[in-house]
PDB file of N, CA and C in Angstrom:
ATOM      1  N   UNK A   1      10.922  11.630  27.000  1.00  0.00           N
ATOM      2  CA  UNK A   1      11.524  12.559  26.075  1.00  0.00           C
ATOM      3  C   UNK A   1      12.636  11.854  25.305  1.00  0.00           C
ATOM      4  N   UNK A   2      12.739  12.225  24.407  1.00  0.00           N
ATOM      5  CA  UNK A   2      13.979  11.596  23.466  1.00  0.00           C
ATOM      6  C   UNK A   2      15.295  11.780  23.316  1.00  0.00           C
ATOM      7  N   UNK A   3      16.166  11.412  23.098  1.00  0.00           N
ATOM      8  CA  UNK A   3      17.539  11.628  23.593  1.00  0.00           C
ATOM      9  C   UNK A   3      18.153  12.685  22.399  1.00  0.00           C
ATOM     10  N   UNK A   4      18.633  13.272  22.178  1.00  0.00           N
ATOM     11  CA  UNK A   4      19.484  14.599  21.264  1.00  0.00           C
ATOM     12  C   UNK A   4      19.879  13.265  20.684  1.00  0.00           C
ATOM     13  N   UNK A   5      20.295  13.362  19.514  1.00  0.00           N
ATOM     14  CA  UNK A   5      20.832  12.557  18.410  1.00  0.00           C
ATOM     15  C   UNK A   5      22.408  13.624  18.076  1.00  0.00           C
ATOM     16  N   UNK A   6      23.421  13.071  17.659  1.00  0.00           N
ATOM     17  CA  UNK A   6      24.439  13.469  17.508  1.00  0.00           C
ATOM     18  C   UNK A   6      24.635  12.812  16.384  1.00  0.00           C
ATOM     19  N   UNK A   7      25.636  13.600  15.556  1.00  0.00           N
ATOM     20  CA  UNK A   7      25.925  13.142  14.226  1.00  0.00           C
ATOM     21  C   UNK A   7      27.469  13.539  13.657  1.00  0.00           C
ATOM     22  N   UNK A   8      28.354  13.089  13.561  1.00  0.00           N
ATOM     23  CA  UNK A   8      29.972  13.037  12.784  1.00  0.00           C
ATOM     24  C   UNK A   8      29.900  14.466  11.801  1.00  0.00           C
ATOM     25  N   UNK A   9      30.750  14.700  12.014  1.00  0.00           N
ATOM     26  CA  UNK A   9      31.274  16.123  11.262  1.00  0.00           C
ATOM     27  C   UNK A   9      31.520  15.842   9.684  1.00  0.00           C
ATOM     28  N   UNK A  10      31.794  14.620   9.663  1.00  0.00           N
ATOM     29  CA  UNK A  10      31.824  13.444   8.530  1.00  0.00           C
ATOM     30  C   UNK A  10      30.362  14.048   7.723  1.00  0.00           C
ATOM     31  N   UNK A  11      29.566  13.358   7.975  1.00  0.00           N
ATOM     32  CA  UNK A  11      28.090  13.213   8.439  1.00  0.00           C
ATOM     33  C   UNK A  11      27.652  14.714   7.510  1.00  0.00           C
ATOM     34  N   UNK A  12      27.506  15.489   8.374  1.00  0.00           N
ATOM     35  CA  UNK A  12      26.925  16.663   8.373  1.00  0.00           C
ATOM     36  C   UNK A  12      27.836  17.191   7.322  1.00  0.00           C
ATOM     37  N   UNK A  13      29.068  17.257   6.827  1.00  0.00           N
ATOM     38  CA  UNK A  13      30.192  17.459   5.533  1.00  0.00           C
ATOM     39  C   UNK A  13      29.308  16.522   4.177  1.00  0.00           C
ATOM     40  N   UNK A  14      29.223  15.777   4.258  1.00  0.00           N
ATOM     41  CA  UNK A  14      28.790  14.882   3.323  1.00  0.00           C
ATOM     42  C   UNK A  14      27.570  15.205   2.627  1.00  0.00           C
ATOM     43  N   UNK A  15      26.481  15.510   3.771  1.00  0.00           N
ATOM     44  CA  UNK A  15      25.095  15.550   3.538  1.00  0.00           C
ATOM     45  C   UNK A  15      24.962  17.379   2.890  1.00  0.00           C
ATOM     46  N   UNK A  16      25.893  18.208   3.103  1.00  0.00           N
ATOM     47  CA  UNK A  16      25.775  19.519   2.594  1.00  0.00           C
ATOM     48  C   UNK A  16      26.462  19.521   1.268  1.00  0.00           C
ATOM     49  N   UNK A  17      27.259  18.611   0.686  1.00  0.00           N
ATOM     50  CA  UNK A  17      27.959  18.593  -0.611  1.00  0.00           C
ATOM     51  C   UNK A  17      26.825  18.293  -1.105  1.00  0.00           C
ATOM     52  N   UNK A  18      25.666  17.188  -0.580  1.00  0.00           N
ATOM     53  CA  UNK A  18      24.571  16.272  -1.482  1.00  0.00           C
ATOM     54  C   UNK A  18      24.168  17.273  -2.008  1.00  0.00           C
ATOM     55  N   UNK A  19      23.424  18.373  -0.912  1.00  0.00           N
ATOM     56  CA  UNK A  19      22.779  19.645  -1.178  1.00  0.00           C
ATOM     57  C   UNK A  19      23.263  20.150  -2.153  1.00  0.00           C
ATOM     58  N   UNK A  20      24.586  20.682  -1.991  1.00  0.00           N
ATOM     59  CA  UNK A  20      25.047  21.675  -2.987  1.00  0.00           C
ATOM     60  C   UNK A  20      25.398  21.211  -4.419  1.00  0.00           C
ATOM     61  N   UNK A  21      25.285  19.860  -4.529  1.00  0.00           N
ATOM     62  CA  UNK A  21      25.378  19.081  -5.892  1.00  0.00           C
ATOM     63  C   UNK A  21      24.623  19.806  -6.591  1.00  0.00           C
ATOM     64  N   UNK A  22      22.898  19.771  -6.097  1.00  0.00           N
ATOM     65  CA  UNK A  22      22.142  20.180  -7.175  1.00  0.00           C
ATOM     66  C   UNK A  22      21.052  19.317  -7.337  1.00  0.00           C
ATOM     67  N   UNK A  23      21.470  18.216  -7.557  1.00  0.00           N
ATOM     68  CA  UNK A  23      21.091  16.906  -8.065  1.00  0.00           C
ATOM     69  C   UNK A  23      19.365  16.512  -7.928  1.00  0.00           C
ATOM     70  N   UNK A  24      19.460  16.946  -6.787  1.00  0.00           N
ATOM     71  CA  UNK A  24      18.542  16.288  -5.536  1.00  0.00           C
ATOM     72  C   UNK A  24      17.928  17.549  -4.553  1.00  0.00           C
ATOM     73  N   UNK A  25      16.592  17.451  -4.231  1.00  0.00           N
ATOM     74  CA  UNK A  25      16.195  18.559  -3.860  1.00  0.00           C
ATOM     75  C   UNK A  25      16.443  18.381  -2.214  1.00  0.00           C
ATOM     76  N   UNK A  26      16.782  19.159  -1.078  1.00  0.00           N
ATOM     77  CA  UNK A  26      17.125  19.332  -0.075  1.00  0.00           C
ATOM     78  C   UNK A  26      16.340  18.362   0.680  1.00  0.00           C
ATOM     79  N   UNK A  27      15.021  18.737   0.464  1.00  0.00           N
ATOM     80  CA  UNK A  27      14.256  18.294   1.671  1.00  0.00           C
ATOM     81  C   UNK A  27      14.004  16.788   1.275  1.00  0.00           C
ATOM     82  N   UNK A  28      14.675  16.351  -0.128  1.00  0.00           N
ATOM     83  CA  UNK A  28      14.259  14.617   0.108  1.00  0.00           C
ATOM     84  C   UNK A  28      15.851  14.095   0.646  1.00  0.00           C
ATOM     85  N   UNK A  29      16.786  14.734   0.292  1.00  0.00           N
ATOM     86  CA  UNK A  29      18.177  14.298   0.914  1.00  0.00           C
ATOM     87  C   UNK A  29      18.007  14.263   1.979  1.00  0.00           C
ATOM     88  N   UNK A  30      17.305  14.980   2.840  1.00  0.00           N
ATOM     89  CA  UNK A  30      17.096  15.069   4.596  1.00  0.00           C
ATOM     90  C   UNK A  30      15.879  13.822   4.861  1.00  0.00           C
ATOM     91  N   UNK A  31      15.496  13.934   3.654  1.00  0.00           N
ATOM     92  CA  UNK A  31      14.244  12.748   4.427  1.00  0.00           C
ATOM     93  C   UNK A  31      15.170  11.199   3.820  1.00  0.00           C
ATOM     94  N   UNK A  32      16.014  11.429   2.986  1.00  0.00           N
ATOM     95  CA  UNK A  32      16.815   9.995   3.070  1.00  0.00           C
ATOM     96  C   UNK A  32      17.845   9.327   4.136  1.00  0.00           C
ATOM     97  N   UNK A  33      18.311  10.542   4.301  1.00  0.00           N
ATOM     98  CA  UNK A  33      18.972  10.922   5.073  1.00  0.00           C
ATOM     99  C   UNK A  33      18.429  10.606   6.699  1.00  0.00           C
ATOM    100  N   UNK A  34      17.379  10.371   6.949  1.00  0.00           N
ATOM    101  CA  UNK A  34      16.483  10.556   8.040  1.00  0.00           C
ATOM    102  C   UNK A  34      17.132  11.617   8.854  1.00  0.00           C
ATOM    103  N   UNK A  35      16.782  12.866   8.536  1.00  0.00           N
ATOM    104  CA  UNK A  35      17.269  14.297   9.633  1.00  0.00           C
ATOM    105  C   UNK A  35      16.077  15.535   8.884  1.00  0.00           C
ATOM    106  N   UNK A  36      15.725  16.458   9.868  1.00  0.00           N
ATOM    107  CA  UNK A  36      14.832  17.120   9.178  1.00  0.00           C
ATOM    108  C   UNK A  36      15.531  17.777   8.769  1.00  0.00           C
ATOM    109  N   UNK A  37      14.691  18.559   7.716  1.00  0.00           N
ATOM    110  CA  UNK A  37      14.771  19.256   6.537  1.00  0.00           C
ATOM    111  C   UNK A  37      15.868  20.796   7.206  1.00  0.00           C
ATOM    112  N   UNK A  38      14.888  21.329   8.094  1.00  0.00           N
ATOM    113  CA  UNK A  38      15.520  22.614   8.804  1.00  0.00           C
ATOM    114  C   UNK A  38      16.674  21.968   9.485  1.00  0.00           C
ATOM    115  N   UNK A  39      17.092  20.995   9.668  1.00  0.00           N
ATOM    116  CA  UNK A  39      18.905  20.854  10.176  1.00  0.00           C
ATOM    117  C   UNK A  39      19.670  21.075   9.250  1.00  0.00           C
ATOM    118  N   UNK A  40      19.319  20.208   8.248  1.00  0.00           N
ATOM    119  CA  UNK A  40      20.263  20.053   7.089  1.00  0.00           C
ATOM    120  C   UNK A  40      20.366  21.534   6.676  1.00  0.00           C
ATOM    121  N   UNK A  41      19.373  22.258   6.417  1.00  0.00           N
ATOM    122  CA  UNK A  41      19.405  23.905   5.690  1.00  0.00           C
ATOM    123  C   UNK A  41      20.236  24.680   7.019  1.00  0.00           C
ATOM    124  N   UNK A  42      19.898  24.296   8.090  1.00  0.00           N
ATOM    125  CA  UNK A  42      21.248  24.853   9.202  1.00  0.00           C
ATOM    126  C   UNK A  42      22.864  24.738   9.261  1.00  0.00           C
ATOM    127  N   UNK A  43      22.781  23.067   9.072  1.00  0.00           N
ATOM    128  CA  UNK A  43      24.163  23.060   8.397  1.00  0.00           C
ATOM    129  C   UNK A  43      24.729  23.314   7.067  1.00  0.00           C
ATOM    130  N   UNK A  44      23.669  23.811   6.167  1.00  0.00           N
ATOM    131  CA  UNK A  44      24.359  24.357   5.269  1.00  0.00           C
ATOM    132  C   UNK A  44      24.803  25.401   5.269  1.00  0.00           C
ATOM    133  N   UNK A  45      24.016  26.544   5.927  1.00  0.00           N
ATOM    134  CA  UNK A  45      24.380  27.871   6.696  1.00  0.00           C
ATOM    135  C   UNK A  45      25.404  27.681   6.873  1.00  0.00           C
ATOM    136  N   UNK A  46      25.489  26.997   8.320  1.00  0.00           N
ATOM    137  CA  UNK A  46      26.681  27.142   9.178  1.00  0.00           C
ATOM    138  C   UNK A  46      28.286  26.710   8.087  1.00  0.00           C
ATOM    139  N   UNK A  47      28.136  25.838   7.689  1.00  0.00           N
ATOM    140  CA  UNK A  47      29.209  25.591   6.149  1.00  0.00           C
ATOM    141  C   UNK A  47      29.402  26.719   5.613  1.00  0.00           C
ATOM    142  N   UNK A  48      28.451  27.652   4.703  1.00  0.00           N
ATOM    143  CA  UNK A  48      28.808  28.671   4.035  1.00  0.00           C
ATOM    144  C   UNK A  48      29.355  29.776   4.654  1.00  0.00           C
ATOM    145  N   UNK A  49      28.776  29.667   6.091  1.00  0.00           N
ATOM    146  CA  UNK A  49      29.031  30.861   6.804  1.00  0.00           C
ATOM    147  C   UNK A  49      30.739  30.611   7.357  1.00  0.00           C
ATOM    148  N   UNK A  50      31.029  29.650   7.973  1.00  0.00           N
ATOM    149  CA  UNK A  50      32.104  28.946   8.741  1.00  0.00           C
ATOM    150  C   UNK A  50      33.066  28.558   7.546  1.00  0.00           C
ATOM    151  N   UNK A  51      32.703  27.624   6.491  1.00  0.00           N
ATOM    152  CA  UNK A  51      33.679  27.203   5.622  1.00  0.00           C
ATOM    153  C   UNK A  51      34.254  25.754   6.760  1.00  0.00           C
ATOM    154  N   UNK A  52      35.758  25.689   6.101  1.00  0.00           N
ATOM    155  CA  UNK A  52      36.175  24.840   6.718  1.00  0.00           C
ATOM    156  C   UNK A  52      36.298  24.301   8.385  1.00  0.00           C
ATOM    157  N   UNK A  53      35.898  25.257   8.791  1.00  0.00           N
ATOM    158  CA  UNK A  53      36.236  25.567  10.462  1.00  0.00           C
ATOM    159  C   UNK A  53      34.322  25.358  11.278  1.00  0.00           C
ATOM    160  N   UNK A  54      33.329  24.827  10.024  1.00  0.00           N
ATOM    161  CA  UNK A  54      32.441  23.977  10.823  1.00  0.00           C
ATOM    162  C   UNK A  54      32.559  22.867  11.222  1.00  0.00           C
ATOM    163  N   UNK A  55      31.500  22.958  12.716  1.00  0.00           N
ATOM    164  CA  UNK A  55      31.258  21.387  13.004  1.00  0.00           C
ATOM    165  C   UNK A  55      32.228  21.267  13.820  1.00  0.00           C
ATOM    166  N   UNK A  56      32.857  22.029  14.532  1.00  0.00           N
ATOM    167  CA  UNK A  56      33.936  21.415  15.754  1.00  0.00           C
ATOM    168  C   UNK A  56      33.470  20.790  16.556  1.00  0.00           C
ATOM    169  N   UNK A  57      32.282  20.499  16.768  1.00  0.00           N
ATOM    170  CA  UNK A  57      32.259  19.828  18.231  1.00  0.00           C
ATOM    171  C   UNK A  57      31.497  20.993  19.290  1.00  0.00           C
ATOM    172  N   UNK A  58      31.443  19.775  20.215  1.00  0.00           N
ATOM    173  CA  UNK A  58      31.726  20.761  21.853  1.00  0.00           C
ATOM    174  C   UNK A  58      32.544  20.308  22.786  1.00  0.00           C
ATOM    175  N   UNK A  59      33.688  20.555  22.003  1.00  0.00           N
ATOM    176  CA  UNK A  59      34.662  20.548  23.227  1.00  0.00           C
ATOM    177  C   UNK A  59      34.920  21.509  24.251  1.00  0.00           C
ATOM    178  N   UNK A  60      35.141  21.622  24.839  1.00  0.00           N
ATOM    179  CA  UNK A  60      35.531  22.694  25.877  1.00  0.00           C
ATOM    180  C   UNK A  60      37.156  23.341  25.997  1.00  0.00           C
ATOM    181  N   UNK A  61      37.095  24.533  25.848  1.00  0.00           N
ATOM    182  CA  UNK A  61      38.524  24.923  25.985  1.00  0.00           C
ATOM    183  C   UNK A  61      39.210  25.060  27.099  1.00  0.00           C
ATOM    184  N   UNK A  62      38.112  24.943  28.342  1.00  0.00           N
ATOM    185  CA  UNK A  62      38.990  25.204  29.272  1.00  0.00           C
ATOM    186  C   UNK A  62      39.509  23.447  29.976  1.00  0.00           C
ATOM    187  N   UNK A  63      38.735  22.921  29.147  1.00  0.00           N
ATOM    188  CA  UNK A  63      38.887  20.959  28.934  1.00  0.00           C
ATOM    189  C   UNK A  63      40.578  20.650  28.662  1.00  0.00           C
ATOM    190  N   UNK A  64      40.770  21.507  27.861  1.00  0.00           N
ATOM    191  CA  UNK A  64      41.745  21.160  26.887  1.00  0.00           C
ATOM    192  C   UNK A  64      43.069  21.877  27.369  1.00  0.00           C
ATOM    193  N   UNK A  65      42.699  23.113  27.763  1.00  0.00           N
ATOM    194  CA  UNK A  65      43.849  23.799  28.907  1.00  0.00           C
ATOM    195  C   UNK A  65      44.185  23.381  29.901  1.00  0.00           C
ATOM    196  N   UNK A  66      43.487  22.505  30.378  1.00  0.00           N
ATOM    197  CA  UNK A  66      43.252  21.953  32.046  1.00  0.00           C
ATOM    198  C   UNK A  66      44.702  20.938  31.551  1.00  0.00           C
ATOM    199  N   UNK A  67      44.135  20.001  30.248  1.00  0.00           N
ATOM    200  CA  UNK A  67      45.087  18.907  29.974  1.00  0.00           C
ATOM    201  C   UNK A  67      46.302  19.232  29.626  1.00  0.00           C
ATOM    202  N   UNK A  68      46.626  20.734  28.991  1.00  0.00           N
ATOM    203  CA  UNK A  68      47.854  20.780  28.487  1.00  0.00           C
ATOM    204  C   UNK A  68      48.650  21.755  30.205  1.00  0.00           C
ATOM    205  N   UNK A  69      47.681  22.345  31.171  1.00  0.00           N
ATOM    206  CA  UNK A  69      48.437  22.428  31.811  1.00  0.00           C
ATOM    207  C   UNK A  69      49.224  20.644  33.005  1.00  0.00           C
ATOM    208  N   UNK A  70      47.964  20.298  32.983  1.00  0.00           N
ATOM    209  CA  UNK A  70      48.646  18.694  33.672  1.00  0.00           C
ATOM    210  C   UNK A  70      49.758  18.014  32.638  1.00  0.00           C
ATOM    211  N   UNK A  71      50.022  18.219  32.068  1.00  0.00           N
ATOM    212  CA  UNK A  71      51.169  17.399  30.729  1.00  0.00           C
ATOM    213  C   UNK A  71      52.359  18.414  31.301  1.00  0.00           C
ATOM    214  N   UNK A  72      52.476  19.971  31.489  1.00  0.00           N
ATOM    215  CA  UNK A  72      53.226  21.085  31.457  1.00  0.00           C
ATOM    216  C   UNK A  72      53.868  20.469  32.877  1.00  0.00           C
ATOM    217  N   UNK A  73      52.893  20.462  33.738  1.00  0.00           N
ATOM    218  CA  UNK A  73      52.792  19.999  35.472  1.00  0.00           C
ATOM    219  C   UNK A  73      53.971  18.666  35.606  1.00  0.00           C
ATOM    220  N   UNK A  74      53.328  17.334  35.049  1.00  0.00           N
ATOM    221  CA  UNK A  74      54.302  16.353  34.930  1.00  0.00           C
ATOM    222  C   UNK A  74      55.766  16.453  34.290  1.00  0.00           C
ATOM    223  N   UNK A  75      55.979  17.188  33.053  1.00  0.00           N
ATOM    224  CA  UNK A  75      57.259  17.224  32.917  1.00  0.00           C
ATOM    225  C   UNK A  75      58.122  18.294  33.402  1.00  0.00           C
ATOM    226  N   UNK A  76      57.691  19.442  34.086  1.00  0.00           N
ATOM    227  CA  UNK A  76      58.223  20.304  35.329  1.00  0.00           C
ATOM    228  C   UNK A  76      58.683  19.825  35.982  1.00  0.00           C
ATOM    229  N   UNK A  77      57.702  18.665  37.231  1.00  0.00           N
ATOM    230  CA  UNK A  77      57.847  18.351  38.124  1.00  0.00           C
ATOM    231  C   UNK A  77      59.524  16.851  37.912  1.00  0.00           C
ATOM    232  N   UNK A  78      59.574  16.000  36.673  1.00  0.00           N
ATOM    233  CA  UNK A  78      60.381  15.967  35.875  1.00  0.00           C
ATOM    234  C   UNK A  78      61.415  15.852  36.067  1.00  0.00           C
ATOM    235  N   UNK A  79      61.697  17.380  35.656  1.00  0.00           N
ATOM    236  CA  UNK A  79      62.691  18.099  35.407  1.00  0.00           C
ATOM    237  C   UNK A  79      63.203  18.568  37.146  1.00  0.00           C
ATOM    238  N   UNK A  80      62.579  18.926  37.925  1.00  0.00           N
ATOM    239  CA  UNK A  80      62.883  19.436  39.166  1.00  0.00           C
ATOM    240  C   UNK A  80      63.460  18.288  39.826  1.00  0.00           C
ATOM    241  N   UNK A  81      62.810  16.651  39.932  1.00  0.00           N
ATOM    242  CA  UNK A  81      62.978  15.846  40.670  1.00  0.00           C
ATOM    243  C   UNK A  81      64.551  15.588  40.014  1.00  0.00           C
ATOM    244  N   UNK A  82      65.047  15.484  38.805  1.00  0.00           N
ATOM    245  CA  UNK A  82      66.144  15.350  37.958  1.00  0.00           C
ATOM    246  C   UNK A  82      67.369  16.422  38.429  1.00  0.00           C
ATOM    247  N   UNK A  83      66.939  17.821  38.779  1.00  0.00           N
ATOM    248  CA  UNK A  83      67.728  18.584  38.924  1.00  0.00           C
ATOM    249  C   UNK A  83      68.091  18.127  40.478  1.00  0.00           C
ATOM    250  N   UNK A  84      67.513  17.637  41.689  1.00  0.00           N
ATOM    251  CA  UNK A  84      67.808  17.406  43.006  1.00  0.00           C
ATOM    252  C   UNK A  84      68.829  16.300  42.844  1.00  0.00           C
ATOM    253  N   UNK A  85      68.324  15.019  42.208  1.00  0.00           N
ATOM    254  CA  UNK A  85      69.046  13.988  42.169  1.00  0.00           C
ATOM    255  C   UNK A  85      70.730  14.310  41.524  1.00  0.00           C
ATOM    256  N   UNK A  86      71.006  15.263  40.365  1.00  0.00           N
ATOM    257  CA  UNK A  86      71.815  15.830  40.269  1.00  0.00           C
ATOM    258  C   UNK A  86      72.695  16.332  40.643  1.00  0.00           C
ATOM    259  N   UNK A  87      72.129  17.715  41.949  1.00  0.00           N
ATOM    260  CA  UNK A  87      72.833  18.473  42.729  1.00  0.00           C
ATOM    261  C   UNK A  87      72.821  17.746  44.049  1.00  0.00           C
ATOM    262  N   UNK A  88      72.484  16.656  44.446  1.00  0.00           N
ATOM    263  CA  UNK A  88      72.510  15.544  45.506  1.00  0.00           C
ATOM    264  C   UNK A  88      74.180  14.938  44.589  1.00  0.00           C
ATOM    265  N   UNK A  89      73.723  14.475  43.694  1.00  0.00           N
ATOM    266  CA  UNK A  89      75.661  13.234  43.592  1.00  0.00           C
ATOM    267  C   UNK A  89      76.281  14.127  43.551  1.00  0.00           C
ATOM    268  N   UNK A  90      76.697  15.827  42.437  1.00  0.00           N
ATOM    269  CA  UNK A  90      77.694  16.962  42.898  1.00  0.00           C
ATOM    270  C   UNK A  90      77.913  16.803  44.291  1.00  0.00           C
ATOM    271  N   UNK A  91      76.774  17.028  45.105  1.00  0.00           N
ATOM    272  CA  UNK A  91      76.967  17.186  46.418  1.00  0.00           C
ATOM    273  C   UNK A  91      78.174  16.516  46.982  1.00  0.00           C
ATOM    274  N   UNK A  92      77.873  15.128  47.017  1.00  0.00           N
ATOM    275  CA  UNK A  92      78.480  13.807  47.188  1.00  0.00           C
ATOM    276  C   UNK A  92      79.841  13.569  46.863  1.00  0.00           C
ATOM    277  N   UNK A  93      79.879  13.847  45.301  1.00  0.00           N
ATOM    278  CA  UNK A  93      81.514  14.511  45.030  1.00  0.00           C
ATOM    279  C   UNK A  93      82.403  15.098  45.273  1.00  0.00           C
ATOM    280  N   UNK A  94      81.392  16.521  45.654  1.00  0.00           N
ATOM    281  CA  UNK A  94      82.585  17.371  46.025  1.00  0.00           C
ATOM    282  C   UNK A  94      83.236  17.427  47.835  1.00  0.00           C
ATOM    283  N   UNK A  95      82.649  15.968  48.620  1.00  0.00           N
ATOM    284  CA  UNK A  95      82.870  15.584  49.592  1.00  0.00           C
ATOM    285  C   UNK A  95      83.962  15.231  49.546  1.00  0.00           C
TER     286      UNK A  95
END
């Protein structure tokens, strides 16, 4: 079986302006293009439909939460180890 082909947001932006030029009829831009015909007319959809906010990807959100809670985690933990070392020399002082 063949592997899914992936393609740049770049890519798929570029090849739907060709379309919408005019210029050039769809289905030979896709065959220059080497991508079939019904992708390219998908991502044009998805463009008109989406606008700027096609083509994100698949990232995962809970990917991305995971990371901003471990970033949140390290400079907590930080801040706590900072506050001991702190109230440790007060300590020390007020000896």
């Amino acid at each position: 079986m063949a592997t899914r082909r992936k393609y740049a947001a770049e890519f798929k932006q570029e090849a739907v302006q060709l379309v919408r030029s005019g210029n050039v009829p769809a289905s030979r831009i896709a065959r220059d293009l080497g991508i079939d015909p019904n992708m390219l007319s998908r991502w044009c959809r998805e463009m008109g439909s989406v606008g700027n906010k096609a083509f994100q990807g698949q990232g995962r959100p809970r990917d991305e939460e995971m990371a901003a809670l471990k970033r949140e985690l390290i400079q907590v933990r930080k801040e706590r180890d900072f506050l001991k070392e702190a109230a440790a020399l007060f300590a020390k002082a007020s000896k």
